[in-house]
N, C-alpha and C. Protein backbone atom coordinates (compact mmCIF):
# COMPACT_ATOMS: atom_id res chain seq x y z
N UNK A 1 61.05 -161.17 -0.07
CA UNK A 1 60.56 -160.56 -1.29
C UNK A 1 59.09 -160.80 -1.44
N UNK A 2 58.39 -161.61 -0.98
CA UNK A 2 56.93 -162.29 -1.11
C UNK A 2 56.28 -161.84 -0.22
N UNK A 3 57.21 -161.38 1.05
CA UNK A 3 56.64 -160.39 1.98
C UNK A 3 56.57 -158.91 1.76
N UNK A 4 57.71 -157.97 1.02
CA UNK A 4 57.18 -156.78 0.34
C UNK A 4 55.85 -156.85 -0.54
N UNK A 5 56.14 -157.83 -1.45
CA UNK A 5 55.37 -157.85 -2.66
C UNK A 5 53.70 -158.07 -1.98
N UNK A 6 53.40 -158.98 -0.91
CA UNK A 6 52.06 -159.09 -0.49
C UNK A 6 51.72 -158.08 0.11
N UNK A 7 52.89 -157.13 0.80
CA UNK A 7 52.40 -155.84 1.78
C UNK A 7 51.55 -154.61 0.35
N UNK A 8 52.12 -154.51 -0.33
CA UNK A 8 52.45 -153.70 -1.70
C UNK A 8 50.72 -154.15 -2.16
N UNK A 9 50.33 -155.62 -2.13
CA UNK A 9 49.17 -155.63 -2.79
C UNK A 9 48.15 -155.79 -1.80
N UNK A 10 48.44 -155.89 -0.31
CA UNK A 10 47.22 -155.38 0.21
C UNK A 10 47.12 -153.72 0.32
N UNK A 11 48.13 -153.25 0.37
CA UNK A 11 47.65 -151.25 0.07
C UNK A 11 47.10 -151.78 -1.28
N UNK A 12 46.97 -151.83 -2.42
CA UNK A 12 46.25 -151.42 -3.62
C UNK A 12 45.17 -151.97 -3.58
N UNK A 13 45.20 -153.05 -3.06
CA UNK A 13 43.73 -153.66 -2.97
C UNK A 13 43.13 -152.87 -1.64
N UNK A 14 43.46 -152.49 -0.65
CA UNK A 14 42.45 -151.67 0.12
C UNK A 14 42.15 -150.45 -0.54
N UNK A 15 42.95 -149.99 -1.61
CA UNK A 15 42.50 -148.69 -2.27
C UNK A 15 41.71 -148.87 -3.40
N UNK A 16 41.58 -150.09 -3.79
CA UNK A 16 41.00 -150.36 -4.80
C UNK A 16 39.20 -150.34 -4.04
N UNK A 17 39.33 -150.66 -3.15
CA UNK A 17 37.85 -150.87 -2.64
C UNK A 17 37.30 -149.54 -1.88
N UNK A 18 38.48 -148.72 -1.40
CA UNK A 18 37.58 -147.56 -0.99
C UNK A 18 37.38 -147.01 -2.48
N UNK A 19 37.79 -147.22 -3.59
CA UNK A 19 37.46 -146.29 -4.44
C UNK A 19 36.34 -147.01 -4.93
N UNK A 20 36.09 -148.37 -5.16
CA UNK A 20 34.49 -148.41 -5.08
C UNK A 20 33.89 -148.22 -4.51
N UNK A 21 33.74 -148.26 -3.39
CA UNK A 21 33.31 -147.60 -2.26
C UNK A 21 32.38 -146.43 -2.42
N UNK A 22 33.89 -145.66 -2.63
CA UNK A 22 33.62 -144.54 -2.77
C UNK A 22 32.62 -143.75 -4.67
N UNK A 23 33.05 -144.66 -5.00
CA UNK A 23 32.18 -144.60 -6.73
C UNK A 23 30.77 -144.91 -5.74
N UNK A 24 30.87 -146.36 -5.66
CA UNK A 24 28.97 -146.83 -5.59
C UNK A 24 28.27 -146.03 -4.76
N UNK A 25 29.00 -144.65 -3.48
CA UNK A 25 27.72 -143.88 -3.08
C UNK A 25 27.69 -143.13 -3.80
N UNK A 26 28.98 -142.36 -4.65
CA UNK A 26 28.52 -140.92 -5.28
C UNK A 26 27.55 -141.27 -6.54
N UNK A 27 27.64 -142.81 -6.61
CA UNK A 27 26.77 -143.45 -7.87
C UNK A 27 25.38 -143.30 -7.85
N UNK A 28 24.74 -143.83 -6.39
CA UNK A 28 23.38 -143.89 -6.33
C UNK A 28 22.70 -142.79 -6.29
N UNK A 29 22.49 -141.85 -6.85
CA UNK A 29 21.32 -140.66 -7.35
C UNK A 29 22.10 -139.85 -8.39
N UNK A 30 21.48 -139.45 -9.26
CA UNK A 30 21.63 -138.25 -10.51
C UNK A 30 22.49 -136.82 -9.62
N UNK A 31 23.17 -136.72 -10.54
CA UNK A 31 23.87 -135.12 -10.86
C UNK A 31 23.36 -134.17 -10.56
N UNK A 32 23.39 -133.36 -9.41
CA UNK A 32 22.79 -131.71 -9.36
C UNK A 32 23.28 -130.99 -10.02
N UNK A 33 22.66 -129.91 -10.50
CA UNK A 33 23.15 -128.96 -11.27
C UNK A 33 23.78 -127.73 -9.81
N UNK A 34 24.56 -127.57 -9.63
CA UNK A 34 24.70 -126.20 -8.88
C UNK A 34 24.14 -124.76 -9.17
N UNK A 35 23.55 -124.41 -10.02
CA UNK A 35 22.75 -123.70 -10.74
C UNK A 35 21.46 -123.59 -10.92
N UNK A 36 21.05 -124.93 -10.45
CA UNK A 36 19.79 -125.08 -10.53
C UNK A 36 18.77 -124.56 -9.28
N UNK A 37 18.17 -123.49 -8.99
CA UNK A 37 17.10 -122.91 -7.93
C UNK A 37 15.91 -123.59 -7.93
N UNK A 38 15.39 -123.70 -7.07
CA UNK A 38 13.85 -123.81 -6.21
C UNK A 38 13.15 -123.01 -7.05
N UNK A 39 11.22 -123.57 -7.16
CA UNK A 39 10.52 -122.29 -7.27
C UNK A 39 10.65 -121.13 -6.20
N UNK A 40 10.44 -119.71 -6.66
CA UNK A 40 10.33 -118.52 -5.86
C UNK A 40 8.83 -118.48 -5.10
N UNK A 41 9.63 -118.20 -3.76
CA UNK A 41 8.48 -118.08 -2.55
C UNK A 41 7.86 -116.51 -2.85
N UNK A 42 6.54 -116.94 -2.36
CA UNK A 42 5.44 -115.38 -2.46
C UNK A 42 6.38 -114.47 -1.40
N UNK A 43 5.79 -113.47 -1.69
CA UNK A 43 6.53 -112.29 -0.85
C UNK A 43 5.92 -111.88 0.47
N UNK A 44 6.39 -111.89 1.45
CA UNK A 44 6.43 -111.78 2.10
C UNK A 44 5.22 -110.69 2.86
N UNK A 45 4.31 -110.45 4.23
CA UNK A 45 3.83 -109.13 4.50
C UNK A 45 5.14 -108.27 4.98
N UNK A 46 4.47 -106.71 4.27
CA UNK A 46 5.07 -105.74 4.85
C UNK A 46 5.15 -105.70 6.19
N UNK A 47 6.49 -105.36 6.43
CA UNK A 47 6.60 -105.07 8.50
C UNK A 47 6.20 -103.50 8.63
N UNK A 48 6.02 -103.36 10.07
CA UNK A 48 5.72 -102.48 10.43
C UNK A 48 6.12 -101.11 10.16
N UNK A 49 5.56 -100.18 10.26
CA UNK A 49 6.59 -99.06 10.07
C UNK A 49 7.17 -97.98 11.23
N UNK A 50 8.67 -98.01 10.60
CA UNK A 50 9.48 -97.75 11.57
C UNK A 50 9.17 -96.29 12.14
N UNK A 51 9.92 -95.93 13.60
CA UNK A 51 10.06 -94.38 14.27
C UNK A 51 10.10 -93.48 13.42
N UNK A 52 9.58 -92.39 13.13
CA UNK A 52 9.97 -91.22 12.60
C UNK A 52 11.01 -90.37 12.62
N UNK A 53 11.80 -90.26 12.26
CA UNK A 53 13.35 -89.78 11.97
C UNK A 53 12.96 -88.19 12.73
N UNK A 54 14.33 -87.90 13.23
CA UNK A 54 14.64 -86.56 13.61
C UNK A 54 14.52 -85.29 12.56
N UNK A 55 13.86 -84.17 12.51
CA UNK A 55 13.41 -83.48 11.64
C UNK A 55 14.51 -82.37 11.43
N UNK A 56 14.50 -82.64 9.94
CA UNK A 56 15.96 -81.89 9.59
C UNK A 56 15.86 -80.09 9.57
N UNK A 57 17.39 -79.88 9.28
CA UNK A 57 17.53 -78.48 10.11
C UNK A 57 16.23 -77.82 8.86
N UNK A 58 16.10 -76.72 8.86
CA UNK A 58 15.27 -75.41 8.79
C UNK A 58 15.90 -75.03 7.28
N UNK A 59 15.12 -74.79 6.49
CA UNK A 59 15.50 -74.62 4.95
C UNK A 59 15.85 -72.58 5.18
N UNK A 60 16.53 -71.99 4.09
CA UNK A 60 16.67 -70.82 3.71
C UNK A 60 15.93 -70.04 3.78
N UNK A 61 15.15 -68.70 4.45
CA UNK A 61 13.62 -68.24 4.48
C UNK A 61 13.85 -67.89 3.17
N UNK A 62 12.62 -67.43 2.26
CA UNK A 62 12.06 -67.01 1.52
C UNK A 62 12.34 -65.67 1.36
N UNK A 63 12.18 -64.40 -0.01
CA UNK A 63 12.49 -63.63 0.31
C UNK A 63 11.11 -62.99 0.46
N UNK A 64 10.60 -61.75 1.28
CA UNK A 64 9.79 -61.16 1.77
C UNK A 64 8.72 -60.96 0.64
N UNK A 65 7.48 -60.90 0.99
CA UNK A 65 6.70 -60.74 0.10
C UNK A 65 6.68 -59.13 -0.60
N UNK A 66 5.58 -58.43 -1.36
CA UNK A 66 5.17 -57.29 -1.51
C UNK A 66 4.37 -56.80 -0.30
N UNK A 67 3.88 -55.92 0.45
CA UNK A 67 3.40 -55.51 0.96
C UNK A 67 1.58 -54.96 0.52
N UNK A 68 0.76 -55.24 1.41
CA UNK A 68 -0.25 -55.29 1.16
C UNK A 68 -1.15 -54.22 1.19
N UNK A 69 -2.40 -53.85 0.65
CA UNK A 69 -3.07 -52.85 0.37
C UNK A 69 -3.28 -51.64 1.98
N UNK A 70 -3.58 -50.77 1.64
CA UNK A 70 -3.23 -50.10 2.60
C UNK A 70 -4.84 -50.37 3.21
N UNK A 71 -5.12 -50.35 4.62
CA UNK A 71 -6.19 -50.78 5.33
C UNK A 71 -7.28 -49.33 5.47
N UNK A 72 -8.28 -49.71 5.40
CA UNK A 72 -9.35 -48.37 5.79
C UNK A 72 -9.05 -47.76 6.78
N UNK A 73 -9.70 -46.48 7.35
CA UNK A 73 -9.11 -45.57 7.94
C UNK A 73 -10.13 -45.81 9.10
N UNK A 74 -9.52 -45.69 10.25
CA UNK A 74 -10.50 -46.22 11.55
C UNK A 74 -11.17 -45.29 11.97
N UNK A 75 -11.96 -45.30 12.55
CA UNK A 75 -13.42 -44.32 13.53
C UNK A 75 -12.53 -43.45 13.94
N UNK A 76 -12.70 -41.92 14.25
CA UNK A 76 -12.30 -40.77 14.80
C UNK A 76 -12.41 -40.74 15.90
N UNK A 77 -11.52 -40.50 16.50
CA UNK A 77 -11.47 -40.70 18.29
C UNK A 77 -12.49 -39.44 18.52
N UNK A 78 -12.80 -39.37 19.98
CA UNK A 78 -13.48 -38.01 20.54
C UNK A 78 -13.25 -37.10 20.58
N UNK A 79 -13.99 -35.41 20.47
CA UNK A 79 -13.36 -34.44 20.19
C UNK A 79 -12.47 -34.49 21.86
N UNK A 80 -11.42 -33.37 21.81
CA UNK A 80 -11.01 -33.47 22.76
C UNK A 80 -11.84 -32.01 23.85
N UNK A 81 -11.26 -32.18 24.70
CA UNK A 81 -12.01 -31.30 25.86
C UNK A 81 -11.96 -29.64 24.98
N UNK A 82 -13.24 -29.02 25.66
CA UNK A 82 -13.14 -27.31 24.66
C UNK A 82 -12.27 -27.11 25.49
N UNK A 83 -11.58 -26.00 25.01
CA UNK A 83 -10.87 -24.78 25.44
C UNK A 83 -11.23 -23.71 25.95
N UNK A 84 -11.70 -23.37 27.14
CA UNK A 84 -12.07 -22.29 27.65
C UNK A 84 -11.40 -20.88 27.41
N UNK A 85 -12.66 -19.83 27.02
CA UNK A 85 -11.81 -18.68 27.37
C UNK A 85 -11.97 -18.11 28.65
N UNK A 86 -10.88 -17.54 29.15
CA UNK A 86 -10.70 -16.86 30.52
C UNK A 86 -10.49 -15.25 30.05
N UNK A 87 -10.94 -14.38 30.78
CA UNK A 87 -11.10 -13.02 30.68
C UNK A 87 -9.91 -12.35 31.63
N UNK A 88 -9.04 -11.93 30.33
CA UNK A 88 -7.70 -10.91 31.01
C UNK A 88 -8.04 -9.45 31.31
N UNK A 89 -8.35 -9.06 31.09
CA UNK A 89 -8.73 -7.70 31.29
C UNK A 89 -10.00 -6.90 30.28
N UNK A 90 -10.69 -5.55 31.05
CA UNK A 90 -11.54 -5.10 30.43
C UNK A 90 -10.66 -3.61 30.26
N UNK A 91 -11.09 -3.34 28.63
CA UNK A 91 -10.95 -1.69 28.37
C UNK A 91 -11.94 -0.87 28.49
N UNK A 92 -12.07 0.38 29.51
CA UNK A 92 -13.17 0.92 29.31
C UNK A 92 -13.52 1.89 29.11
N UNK A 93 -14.28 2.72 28.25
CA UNK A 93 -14.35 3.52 27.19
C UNK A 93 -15.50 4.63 27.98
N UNK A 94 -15.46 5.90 27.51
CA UNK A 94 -16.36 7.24 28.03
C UNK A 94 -17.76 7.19 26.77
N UNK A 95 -18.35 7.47 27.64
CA UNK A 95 -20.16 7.83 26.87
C UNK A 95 -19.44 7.99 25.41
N UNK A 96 -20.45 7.41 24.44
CA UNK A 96 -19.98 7.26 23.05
C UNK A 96 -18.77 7.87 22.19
N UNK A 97 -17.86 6.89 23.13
CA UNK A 97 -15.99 7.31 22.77
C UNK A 97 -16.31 6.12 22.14
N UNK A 98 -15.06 5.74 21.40
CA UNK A 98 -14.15 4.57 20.75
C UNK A 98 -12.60 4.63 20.54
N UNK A 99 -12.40 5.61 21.49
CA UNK A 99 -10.63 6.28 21.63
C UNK A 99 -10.00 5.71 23.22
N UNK A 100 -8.98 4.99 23.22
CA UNK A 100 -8.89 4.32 24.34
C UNK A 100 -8.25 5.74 25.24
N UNK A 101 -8.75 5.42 26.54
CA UNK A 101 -8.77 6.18 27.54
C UNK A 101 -7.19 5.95 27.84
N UNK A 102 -6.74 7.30 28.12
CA UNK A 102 -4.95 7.04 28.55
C UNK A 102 -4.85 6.37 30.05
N UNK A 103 -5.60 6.49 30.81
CA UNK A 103 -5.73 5.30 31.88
C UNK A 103 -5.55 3.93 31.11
N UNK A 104 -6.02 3.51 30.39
CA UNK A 104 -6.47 2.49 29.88
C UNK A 104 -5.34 1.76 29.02
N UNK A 105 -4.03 2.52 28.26
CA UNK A 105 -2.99 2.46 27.65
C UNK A 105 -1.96 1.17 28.79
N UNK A 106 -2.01 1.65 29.66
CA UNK A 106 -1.13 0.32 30.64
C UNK A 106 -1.44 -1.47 30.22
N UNK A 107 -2.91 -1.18 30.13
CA UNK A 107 -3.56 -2.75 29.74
C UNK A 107 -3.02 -3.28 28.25
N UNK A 108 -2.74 -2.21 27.44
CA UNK A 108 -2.29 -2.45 26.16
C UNK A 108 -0.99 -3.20 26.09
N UNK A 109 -0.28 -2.09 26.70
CA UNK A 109 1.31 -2.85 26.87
C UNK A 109 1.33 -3.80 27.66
N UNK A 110 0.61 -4.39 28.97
CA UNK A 110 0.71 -5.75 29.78
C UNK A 110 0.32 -7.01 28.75
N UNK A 111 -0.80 -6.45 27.93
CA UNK A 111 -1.31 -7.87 27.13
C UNK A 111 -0.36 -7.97 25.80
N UNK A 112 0.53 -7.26 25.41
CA UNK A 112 1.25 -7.48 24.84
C UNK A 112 2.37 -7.99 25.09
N UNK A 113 2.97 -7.59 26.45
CA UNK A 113 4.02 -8.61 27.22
C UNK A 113 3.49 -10.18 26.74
N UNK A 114 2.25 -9.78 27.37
CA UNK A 114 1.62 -11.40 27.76
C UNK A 114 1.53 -12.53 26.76
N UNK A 115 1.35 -11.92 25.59
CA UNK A 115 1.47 -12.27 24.18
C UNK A 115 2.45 -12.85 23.67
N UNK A 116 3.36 -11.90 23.88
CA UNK A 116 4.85 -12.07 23.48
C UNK A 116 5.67 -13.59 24.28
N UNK A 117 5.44 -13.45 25.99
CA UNK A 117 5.70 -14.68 26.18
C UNK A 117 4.88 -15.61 26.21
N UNK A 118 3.33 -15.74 25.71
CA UNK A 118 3.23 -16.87 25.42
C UNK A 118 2.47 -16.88 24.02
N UNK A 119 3.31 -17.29 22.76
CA UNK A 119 2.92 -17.04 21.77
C UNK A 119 1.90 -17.94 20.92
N UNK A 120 1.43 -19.18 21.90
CA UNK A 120 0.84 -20.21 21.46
C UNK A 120 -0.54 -19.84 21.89
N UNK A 121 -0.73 -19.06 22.51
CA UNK A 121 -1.85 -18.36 23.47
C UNK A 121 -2.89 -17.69 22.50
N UNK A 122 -4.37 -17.75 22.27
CA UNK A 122 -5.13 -17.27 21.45
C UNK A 122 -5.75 -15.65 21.89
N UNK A 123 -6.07 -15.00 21.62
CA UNK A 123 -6.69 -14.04 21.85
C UNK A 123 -7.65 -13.36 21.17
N UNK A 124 -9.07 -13.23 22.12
CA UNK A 124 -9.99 -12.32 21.82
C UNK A 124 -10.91 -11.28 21.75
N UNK A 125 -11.23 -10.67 21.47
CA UNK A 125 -11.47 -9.23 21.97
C UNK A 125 -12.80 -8.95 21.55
N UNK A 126 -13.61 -8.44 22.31
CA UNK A 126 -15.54 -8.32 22.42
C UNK A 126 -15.75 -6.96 22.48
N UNK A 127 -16.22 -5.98 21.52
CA UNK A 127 -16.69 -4.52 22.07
C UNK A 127 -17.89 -4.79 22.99
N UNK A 128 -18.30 -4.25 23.57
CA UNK A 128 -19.73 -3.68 23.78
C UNK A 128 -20.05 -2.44 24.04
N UNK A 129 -21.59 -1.87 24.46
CA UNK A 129 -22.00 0.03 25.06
C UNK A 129 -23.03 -0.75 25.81
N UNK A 130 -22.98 0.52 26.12
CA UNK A 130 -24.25 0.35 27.25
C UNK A 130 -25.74 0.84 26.83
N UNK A 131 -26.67 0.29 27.47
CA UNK A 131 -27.75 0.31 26.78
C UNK A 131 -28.72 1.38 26.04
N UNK A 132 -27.66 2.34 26.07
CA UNK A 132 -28.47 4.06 26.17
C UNK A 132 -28.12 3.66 24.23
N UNK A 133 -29.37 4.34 23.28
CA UNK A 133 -29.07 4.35 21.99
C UNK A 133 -29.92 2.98 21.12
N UNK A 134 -29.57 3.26 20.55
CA UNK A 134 -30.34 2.75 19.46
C UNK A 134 -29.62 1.04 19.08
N UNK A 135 -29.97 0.09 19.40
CA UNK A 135 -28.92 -1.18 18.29
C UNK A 135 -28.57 -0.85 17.09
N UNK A 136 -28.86 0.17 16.34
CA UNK A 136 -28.57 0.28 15.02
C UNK A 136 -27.05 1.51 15.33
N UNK A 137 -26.94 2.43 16.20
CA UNK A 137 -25.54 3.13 16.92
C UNK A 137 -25.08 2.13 17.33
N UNK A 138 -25.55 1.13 18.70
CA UNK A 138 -24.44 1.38 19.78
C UNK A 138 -23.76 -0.43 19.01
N UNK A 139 -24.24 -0.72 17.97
CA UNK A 139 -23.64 -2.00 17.32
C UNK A 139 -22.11 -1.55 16.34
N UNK A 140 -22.26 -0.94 15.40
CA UNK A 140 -21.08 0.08 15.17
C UNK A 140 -20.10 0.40 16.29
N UNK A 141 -20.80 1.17 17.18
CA UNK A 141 -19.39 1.82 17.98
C UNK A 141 -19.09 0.86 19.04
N UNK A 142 -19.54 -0.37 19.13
CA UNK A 142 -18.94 -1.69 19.99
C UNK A 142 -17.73 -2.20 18.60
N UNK A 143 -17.88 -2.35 17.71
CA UNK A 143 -16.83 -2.76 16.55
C UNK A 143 -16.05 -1.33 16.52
N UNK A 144 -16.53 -0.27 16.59
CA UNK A 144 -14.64 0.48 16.35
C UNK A 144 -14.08 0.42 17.77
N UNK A 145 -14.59 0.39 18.98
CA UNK A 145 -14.40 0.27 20.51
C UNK A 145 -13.09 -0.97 19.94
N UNK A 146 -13.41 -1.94 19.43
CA UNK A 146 -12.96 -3.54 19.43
C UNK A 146 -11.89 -3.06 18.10
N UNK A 147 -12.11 -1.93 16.82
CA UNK A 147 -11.07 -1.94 16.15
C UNK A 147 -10.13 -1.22 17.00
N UNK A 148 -10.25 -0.23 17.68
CA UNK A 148 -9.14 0.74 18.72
C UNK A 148 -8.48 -0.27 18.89
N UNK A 149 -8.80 -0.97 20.12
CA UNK A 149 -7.98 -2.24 20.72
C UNK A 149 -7.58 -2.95 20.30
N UNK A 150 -7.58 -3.72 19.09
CA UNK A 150 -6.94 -4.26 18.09
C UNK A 150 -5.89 -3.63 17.25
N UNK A 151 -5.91 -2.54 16.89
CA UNK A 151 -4.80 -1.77 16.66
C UNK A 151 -3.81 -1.29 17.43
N UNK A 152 -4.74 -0.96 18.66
CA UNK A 152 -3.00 -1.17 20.09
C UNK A 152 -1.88 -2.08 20.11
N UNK A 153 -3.36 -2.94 20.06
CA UNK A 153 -2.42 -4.36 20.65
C UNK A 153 -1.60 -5.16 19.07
N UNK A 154 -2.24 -5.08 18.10
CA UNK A 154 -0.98 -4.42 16.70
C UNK A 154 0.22 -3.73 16.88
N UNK A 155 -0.22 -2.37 17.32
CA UNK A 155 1.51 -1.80 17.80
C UNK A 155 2.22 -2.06 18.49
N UNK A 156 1.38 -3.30 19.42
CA UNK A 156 2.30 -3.69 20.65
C UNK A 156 2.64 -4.99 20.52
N UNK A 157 2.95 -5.05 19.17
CA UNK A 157 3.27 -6.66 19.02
C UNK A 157 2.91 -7.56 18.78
N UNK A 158 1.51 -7.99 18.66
CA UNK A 158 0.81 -8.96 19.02
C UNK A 158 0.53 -9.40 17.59
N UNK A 159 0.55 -10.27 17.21
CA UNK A 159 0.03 -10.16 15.33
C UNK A 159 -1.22 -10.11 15.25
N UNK A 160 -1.60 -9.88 14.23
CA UNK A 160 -3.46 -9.69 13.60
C UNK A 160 -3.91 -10.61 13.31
N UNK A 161 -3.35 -11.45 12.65
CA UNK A 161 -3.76 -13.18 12.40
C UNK A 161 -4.43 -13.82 13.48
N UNK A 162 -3.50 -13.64 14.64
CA UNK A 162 -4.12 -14.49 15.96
C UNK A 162 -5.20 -13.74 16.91
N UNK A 163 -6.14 -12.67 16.17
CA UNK A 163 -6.73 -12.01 17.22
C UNK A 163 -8.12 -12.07 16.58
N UNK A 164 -8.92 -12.59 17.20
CA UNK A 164 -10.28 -12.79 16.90
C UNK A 164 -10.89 -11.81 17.63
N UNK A 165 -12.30 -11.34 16.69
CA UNK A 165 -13.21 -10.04 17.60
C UNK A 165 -14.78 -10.53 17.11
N UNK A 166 -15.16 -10.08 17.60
CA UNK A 166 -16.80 -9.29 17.86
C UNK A 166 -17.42 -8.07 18.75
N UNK A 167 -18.40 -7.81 17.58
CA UNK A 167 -18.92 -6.68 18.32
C UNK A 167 -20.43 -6.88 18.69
N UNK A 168 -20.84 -6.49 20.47
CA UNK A 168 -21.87 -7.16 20.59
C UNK A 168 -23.53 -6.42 20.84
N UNK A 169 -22.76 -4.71 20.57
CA UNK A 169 -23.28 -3.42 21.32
C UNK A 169 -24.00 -3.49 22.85
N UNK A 170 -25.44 -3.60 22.63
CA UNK A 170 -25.46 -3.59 24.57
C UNK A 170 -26.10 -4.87 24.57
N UNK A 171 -25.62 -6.04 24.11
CA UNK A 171 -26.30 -6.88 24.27
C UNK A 171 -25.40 -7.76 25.12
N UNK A 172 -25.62 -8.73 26.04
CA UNK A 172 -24.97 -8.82 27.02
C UNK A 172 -24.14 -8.17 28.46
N UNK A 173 -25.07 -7.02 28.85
CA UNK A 173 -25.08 -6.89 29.54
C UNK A 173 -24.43 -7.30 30.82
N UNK A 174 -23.31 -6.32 31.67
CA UNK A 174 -22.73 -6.62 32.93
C UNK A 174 -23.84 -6.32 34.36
N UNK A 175 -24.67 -5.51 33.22
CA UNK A 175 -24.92 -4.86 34.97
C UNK A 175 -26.51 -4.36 34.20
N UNK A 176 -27.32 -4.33 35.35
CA UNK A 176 -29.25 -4.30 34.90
C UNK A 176 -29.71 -2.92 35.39
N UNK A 177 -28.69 -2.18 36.55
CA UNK A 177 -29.06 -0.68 37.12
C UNK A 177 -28.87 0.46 36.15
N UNK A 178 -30.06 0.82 36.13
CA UNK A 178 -29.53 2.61 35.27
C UNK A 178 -28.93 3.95 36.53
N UNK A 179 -27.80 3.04 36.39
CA UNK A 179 -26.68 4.45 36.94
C UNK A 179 -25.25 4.40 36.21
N UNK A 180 -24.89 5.43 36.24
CA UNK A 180 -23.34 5.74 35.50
C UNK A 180 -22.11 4.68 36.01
N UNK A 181 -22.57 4.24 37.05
CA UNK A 181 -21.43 2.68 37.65
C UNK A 181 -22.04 1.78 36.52
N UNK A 182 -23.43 2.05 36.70
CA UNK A 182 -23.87 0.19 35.99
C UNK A 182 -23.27 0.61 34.52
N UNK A 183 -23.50 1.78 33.90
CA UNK A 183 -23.05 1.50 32.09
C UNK A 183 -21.59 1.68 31.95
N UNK A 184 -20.88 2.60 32.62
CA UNK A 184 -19.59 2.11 32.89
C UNK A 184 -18.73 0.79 32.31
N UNK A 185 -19.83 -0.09 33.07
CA UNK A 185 -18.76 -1.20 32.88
C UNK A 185 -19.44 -2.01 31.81
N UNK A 186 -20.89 -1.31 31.39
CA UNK A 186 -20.80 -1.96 29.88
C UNK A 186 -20.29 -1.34 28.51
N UNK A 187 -19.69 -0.40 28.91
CA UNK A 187 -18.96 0.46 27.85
C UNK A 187 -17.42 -0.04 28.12
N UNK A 188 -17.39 -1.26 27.61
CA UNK A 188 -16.09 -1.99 27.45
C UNK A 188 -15.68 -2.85 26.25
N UNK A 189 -14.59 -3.30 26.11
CA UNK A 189 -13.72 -4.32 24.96
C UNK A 189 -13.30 -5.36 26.38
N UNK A 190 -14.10 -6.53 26.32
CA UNK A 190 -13.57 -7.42 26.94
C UNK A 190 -12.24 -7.95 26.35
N UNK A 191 -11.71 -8.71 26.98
CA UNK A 191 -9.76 -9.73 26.13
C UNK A 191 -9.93 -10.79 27.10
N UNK A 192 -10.06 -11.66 26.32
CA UNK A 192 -10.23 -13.20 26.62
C UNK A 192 -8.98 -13.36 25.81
N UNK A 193 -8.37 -15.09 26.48
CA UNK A 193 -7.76 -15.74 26.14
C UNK A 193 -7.39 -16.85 26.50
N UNK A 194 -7.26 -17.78 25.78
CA UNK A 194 -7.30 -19.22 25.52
C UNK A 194 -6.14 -20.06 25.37
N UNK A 195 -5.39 -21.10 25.68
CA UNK A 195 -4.45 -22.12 25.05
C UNK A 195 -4.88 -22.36 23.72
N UNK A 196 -3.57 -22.54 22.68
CA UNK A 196 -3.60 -22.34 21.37
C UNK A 196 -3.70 -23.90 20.87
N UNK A 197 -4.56 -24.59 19.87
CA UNK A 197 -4.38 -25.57 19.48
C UNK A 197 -2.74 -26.57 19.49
């Protein structure tokens, strides 16, 4: 019994001393507060700055503007190349006639074919006489020479709109000999004609 009882009081007495023990270290210094913080440290330098990010998709376009004033009108290109006239046939007329010669009726109806198929085609018609007479005659009967032939070529189809004339009497000259060959052939209605604009 003296042997339980001494076992019994050395456990309490070894517990008795770790618990002073254990008191006299948690004893020696004051109470922290768990709550209680440090002064606050300065802040820190900024770090570097980072990669530039991948550039995002493409926004909605816009809707179209108004359209803008209309622009000045630019320099005129070059005229283009003339148009030559080429000479289709001559009508030719007797010592101060202005009545087409019935020889002469064939040329009427060919340039009216000619007309007909190509209707874009210009045409023009020149009296002249020959030098015998006065410029104050033979200027007149080069214009009815040039109305005859214009009225043929009227009946033969050709419209009046598209037929340009002059009359030039003996001025321009085919031929410089005084013989009945040389005035001959200035007692004519030249017919020129041209590609049409």
């Amino acid at each position: 019994m003296k042997r339980g009882f001494a076992r019994t009081g050395v456990i309490v007495g070894a517990m008795l001393a770790l618990t002073v023990l254990f008191g006299a270290g948690c004893a020696t210094g004051p109470f922290e507060d768990p709550h209680n913080y440090g002064p606050v440290a300065p802040i820190g330098m900024t770090g570097p700055q980072g990669p530039q990010g991948p550039q995002g998709p493409a926004g909605v376009a816009g809707q179209q503007g108004p359209g803008g004033p209309a622009g000045t009108q630019g320099v005129s290109g070059p005229e283009g190349a003339p148009r030559p006239w080429v000479t289709f046939a001559d009508f030719l007329f007797d010592f101060d006639q202005s009545v087409i010669r019935t020889s002469e009726t064939s040329k009427v109806d060919k340039l009216g074919q000619y007309m007909k198929d190509n209707p874009n085609v210009e045409i023009g018609i020149d009296g002249y006489a020959d030098p015998r007479g006065t410029t104050q005659y033979n200027q007149p009967l080069s214009q009815r020479r040039v109305d005859a032939i214009k009225a043929a070529l009227v009946s033969a189809g050709v419209p009046s709109a598209g037929i340009q004339t002059g009359a030039f009497g003996e001025t321009r000259l085919k031929c410089s000999e005084a013989t009945e060959a040389c005035w001959q052939r200035d007692r004519r209605v030249e017919v020129l004609v041209r590609p049409g604009q």
